[in-house]
Protein backbone atom coordinates (compact mmCIF):
# COMPACT_ATOMS: atom_id res chain seq x y z
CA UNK A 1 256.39 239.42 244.71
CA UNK A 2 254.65 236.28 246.46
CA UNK A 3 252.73 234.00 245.19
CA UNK A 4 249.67 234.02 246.26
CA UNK A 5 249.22 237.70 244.74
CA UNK A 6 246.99 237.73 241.83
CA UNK A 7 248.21 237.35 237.93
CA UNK A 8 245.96 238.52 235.33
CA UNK A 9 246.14 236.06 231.99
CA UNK A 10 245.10 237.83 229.02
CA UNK A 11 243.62 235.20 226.36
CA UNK A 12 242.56 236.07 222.68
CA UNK A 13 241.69 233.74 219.87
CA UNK A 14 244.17 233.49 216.52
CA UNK A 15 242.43 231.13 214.19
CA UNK A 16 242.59 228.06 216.78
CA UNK A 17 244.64 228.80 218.85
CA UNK A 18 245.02 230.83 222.36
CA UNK A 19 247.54 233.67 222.24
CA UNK A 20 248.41 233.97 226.38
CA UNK A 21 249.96 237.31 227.31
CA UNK A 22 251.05 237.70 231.39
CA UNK A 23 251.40 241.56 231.43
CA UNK A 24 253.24 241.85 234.90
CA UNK A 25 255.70 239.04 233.86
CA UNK A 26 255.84 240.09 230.52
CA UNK A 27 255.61 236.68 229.30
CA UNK A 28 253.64 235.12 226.10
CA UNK A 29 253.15 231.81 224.86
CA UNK A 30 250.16 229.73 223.38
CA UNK A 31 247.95 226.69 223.46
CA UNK A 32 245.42 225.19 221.83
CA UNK A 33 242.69 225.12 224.10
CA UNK A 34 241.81 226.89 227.68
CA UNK A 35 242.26 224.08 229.60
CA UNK A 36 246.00 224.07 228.25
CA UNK A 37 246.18 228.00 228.99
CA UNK A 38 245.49 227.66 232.59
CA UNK A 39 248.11 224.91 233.33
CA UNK A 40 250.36 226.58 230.81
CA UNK A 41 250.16 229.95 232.50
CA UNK A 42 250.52 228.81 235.91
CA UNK A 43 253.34 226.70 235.06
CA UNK A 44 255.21 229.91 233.74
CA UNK A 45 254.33 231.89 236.34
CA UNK A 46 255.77 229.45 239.05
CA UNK A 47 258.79 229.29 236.84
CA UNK A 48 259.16 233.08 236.81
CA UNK A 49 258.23 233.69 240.50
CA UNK A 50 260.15 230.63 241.56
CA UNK A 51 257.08 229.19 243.47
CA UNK A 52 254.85 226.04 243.41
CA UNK A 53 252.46 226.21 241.02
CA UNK A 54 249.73 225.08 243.20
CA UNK A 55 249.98 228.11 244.86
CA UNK A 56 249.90 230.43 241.92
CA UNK A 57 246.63 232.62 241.60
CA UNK A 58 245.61 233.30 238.41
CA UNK A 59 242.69 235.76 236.70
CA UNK A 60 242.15 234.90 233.27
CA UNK A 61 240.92 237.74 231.40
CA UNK A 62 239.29 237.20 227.52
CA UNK A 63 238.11 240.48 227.09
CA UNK A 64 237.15 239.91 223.28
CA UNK A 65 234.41 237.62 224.40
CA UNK A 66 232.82 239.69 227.57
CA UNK A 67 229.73 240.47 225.21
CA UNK A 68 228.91 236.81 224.89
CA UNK A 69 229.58 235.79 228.23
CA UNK A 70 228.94 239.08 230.29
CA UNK A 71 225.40 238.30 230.83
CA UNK A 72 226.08 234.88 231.71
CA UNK A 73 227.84 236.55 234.91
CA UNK A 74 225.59 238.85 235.68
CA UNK A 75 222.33 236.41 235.93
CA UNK A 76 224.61 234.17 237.78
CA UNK A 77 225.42 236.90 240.27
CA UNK A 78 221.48 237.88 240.69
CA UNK A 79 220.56 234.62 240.66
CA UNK A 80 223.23 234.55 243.81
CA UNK A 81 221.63 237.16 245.58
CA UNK A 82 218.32 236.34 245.42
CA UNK A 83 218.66 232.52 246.37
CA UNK A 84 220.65 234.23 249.51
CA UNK A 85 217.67 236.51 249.77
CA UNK A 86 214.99 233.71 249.85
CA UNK A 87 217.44 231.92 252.35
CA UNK A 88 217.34 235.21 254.70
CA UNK A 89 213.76 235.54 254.15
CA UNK A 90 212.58 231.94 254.86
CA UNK A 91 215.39 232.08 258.30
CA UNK A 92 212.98 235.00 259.43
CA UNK A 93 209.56 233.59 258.67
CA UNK A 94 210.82 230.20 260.35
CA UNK A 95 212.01 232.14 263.36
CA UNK A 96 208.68 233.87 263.25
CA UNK A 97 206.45 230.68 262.88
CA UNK A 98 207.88 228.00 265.08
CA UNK A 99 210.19 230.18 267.81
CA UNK A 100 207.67 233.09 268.23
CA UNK A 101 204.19 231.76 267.19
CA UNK A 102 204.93 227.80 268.16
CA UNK A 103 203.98 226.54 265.32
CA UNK A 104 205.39 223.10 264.50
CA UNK A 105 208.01 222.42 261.89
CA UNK A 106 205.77 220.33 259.99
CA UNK A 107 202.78 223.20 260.02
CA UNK A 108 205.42 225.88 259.18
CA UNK A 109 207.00 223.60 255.90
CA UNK A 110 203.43 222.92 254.89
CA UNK A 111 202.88 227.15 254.89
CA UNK A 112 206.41 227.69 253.38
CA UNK A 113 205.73 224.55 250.73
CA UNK A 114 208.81 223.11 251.49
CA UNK A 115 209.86 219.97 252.76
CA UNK A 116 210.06 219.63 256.78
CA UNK A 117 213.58 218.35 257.00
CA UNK A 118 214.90 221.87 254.82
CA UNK A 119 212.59 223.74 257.94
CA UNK A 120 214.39 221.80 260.35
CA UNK A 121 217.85 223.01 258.96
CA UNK A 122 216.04 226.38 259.26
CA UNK A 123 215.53 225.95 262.42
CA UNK A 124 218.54 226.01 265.38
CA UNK A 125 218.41 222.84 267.63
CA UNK A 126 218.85 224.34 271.66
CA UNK A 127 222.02 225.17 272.33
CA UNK A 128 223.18 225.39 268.46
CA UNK A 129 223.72 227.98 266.29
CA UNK A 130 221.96 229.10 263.41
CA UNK A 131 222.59 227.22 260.16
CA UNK A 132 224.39 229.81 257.81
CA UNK A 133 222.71 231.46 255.15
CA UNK A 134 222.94 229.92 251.20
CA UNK A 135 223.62 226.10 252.87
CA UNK A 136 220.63 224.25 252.82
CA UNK A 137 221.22 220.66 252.43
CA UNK A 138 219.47 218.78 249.30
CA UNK A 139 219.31 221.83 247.35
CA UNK A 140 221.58 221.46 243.94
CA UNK A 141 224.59 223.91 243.94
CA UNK A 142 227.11 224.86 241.12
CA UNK A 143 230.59 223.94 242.05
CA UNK A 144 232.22 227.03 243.56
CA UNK A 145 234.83 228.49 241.59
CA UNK A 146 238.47 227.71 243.24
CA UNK A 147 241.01 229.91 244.99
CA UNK A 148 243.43 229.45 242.54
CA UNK A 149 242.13 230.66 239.61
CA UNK A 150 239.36 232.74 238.09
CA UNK A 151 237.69 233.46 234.73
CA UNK A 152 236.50 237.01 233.33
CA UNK A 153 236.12 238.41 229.96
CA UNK A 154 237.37 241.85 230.79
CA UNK A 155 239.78 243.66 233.52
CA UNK A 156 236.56 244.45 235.99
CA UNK A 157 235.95 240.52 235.94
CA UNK A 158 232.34 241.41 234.35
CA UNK A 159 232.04 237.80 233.22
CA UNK A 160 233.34 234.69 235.14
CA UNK A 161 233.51 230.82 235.38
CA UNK A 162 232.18 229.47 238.49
């Protein structure tokens, strides 16, 4: 068993508490709140594995609440795919306009209505390589959810933090 496979964390509420159940381990404890859970389960999972716990990888699972926060996930994930959507379709209209058609970056934000400088990121410098899609610079981003750990409310991971 190594590490860096996956433990699922099941969490359900008693009164106010967390009840924290690691199947494959068969271990249980509790907490009081999540944050506890997460550094309580990976600490018990290191301890059982006999591995750092910064290298544990955790899926915390509270199925009882994947009708409140289901939908949360799934507009997060279309929201996802259509911000990488408009990425791929602005990359292609920018090719078209200033590569194909030469028109300037300026003329080709103003038809885009976006600011030159996000056109220009669009836009591969000689010799460069095209910027990668969902990075444009300026734009506000969510923190990415981390390696180590992540959040659903059932086993298929319908509803996550991140």
């Amino acid at each position: 068993m190594s590490p860096r496979d996956e433990f699922q964390v099941l969490l359900r509420r008693i009164g106010r508490w967390w009840a924290i159940d690691i199947p494959r381990l068969n271990l249980h404890t509790q907490c009081r709140t999540l944050e506890s859970a997460e550094d309580l389960a990976r600490g018990l999972v290191a301890e059982a594995v006999g591995a750092p716990a910064d290298l544990i990888v955790l899926k915390m699972v509270v199925p009882e609440l994947a009708p409140v926060l289901g939908p949360v996930a799934e507009a997060r994930h279309r929201r996802a795919a259509a911000v990488a959507a408009e990425d791929q379709a602005i990359a292609a209209a920018v090719h078209e306009l200033v590569d194909k058609l030469h028109v300037s970056q300026g003329d080709a934000a103003r038809l885009l209505g976006m600011p030159p400088s996000e056109v220009a990121h669009f836009t591969p410098r000689p010799g460069a390589a095209a910027p990668a899609s969902g990075s444009r610079p300026g734009l506000p981003r969510r923190p990415r959810q981390t390696a180590s750990s992540a959040w659903a409310t059932s086993d298929d991971g319908a509803a996550g933090r991140g």
